[in-house]
C-alpha atoms as a PDB file:
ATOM      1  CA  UNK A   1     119.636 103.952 114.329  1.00  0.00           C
ATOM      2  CA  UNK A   2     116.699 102.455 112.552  1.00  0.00           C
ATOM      3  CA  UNK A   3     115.441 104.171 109.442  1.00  0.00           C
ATOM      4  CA  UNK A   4     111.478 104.646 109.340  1.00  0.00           C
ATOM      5  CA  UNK A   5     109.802 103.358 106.266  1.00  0.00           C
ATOM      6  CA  UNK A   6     108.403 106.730 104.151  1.00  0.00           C
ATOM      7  CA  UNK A   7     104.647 107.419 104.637  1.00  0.00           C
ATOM      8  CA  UNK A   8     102.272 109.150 103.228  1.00  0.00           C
ATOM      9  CA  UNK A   9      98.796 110.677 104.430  1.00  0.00           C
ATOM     10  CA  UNK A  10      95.833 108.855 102.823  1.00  0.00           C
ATOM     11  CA  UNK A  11      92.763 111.036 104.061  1.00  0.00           C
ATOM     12  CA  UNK A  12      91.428 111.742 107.765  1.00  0.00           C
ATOM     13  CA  UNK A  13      89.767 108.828 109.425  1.00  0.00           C
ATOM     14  CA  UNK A  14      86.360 110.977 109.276  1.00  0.00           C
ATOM     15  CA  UNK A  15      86.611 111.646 106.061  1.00  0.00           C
ATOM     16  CA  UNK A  16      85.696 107.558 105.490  1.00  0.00           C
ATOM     17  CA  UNK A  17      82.003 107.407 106.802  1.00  0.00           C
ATOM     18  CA  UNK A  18      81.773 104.783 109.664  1.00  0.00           C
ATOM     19  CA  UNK A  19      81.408 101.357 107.816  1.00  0.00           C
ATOM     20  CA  UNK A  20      82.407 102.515 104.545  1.00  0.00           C
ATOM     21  CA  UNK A  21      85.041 102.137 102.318  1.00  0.00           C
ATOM     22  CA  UNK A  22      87.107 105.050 100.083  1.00  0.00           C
ATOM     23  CA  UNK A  23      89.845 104.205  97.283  1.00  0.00           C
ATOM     24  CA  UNK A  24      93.467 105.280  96.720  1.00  0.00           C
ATOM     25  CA  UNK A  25      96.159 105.882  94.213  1.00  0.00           C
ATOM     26  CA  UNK A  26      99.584 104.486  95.641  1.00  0.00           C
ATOM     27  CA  UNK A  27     102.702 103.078  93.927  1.00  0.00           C
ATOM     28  CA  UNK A  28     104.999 100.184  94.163  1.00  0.00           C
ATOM     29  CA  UNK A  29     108.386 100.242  94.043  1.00  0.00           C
ATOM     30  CA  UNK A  30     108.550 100.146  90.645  1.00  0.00           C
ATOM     31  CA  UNK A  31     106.641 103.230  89.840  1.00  0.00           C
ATOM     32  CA  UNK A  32     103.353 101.148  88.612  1.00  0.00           C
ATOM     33  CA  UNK A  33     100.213 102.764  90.049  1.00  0.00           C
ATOM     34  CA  UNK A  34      98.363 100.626  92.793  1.00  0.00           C
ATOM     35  CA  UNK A  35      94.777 100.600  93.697  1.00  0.00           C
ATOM     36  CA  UNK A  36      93.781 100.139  97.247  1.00  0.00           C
ATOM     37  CA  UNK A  37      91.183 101.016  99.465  1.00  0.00           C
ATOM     38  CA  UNK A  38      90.538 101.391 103.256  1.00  0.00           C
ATOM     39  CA  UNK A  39      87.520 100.463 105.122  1.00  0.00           C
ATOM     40  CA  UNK A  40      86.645 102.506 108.381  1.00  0.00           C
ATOM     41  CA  UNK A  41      84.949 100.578 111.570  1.00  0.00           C
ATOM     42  CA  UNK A  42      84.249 103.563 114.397  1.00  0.00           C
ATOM     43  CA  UNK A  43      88.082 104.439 115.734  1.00  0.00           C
ATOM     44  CA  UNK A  44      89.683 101.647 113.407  1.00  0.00           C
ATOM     45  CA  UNK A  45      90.806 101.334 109.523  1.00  0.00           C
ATOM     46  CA  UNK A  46      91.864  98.333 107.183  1.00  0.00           C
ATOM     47  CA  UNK A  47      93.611  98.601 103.886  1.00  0.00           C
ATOM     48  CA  UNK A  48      94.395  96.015 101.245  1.00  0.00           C
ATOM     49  CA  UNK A  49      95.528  96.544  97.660  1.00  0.00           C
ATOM     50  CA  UNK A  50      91.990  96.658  95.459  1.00  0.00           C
ATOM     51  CA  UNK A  51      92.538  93.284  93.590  1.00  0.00           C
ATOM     52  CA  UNK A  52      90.927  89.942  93.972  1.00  0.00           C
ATOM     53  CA  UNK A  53      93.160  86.517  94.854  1.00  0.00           C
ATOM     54  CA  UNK A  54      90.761  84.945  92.249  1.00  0.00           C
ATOM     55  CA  UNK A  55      91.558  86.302  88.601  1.00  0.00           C
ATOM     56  CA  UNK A  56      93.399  89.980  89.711  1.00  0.00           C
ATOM     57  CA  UNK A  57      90.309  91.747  88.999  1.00  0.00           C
ATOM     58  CA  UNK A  58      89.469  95.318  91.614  1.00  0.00           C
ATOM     59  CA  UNK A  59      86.513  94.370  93.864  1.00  0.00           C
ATOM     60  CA  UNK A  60      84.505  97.317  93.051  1.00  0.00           C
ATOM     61  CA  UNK A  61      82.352  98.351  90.206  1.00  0.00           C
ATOM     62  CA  UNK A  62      81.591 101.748  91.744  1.00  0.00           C
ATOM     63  CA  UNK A  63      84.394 103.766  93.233  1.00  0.00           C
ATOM     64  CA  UNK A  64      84.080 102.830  96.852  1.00  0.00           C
ATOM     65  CA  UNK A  65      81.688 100.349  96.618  1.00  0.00           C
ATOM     66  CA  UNK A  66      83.274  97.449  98.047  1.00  0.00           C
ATOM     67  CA  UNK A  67      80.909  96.429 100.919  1.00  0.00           C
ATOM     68  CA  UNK A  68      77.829  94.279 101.314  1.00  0.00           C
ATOM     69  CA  UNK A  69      74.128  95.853 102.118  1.00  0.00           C
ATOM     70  CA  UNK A  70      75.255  95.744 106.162  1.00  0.00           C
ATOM     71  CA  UNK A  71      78.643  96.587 105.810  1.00  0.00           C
ATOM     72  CA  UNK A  72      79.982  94.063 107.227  1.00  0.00           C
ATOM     73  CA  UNK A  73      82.123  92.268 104.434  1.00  0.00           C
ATOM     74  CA  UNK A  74      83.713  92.784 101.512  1.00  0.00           C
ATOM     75  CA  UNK A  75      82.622  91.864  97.887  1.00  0.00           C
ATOM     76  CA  UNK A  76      84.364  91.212  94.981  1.00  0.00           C
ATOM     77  CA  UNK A  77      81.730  92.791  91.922  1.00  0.00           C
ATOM     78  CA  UNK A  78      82.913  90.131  89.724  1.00  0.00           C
ATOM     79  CA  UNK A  79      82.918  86.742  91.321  1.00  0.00           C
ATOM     80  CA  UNK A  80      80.604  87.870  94.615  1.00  0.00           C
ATOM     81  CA  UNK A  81      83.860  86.667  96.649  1.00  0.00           C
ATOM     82  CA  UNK A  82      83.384  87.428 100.266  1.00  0.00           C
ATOM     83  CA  UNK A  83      86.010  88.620 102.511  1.00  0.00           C
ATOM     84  CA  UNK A  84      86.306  89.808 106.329  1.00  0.00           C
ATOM     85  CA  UNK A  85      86.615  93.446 106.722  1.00  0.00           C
ATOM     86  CA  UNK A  86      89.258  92.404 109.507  1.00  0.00           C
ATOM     87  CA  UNK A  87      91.677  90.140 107.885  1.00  0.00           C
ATOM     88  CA  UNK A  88      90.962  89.914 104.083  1.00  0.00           C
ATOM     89  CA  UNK A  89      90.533  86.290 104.402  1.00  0.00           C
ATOM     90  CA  UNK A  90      87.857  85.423 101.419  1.00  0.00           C
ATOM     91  CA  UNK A  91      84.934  83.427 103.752  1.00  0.00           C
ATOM     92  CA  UNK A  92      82.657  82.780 100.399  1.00  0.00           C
ATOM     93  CA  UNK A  93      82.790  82.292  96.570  1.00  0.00           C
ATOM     94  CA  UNK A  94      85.440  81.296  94.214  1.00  0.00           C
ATOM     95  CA  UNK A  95      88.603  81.844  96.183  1.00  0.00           C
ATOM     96  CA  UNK A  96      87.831  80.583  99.698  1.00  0.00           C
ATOM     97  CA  UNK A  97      90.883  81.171 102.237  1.00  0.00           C
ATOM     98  CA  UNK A  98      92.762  83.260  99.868  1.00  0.00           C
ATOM     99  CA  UNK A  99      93.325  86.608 100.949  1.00  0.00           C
ATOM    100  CA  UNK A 100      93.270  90.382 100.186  1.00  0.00           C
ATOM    101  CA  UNK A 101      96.922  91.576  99.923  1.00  0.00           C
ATOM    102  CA  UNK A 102      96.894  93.536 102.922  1.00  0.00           C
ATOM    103  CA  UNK A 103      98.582  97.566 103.091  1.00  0.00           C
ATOM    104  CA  UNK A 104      99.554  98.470 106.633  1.00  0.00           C
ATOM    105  CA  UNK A 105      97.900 102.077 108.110  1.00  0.00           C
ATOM    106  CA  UNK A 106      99.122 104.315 111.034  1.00  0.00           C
ATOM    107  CA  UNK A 107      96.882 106.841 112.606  1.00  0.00           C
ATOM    108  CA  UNK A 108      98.564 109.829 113.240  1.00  0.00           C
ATOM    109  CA  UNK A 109      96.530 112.666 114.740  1.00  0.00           C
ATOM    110  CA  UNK A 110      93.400 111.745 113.061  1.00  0.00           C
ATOM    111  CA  UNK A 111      95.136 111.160 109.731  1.00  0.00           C
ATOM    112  CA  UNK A 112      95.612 107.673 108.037  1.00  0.00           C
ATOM    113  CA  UNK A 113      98.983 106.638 106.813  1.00  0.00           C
ATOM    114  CA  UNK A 114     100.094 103.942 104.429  1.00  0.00           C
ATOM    115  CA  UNK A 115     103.574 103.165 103.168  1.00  0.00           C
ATOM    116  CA  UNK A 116     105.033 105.908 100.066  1.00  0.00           C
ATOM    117  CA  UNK A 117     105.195 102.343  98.113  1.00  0.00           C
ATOM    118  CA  UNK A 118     103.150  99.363  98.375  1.00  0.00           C
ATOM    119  CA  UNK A 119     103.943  95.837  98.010  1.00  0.00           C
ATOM    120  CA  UNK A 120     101.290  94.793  95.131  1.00  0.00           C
ATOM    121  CA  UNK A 121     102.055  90.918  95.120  1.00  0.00           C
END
């Protein structure tokens, strides 16, 4: 028998507008609080822990403001690093192919999950 990883509810998918992003409060194994956020796209979410490969720093400014005008990518408030909303893969700015440390999510009954600790590094 397989043990399931602990989870815990982040926030109902609708809660996130379509093509927005919202913030969290999670721990690591350790204890130490970790940022992240999750951005919404229709039926789907992405998470990754709210720090940029470049110098560590969060990506927003502005709770939840972590995309462009559109919507479509991320942005890093500090360096203008651009990343895909899909992968986390910086496309543009100081840190080009690094990536957003990403934070796995399960939808369960219109509720998004993420692991009770998150791996920060």
């Amino acid at each position: 028998m397989t043990s399931t990883p602990r989870s815990v509810p982040l926030c109902r998918l609708d809660e996130i507008p379509d093509g927005a992003a919202k913030g969290f409060r999670l721990r690591d194994a350790a204890g130490r609080e970790v940022r992240i956020f999750a951005v919404r796209r229709g039926g789907f979410a992405w998470a990754y822990v709210n720090r940029c490969p470049h110098r560590g720093t969060p990506l927003d400014w502005v709770p939840d403001q972590l995309l462009d005008e559109e919507g479509r990518r991320l942005v890093c408030a500090t360096h203008g690093a651009i990343f895909q909303v899909e992968d986390g893969v910086c496309i543009a700015g100081p840190c080009v192919g690094d990536q957003l440390t990403p934070v796995p999510l399960a939808l369960e009954d219109g509720v998004l999950h993420a692991p009770a600790e998150v791996d920060a590094d």
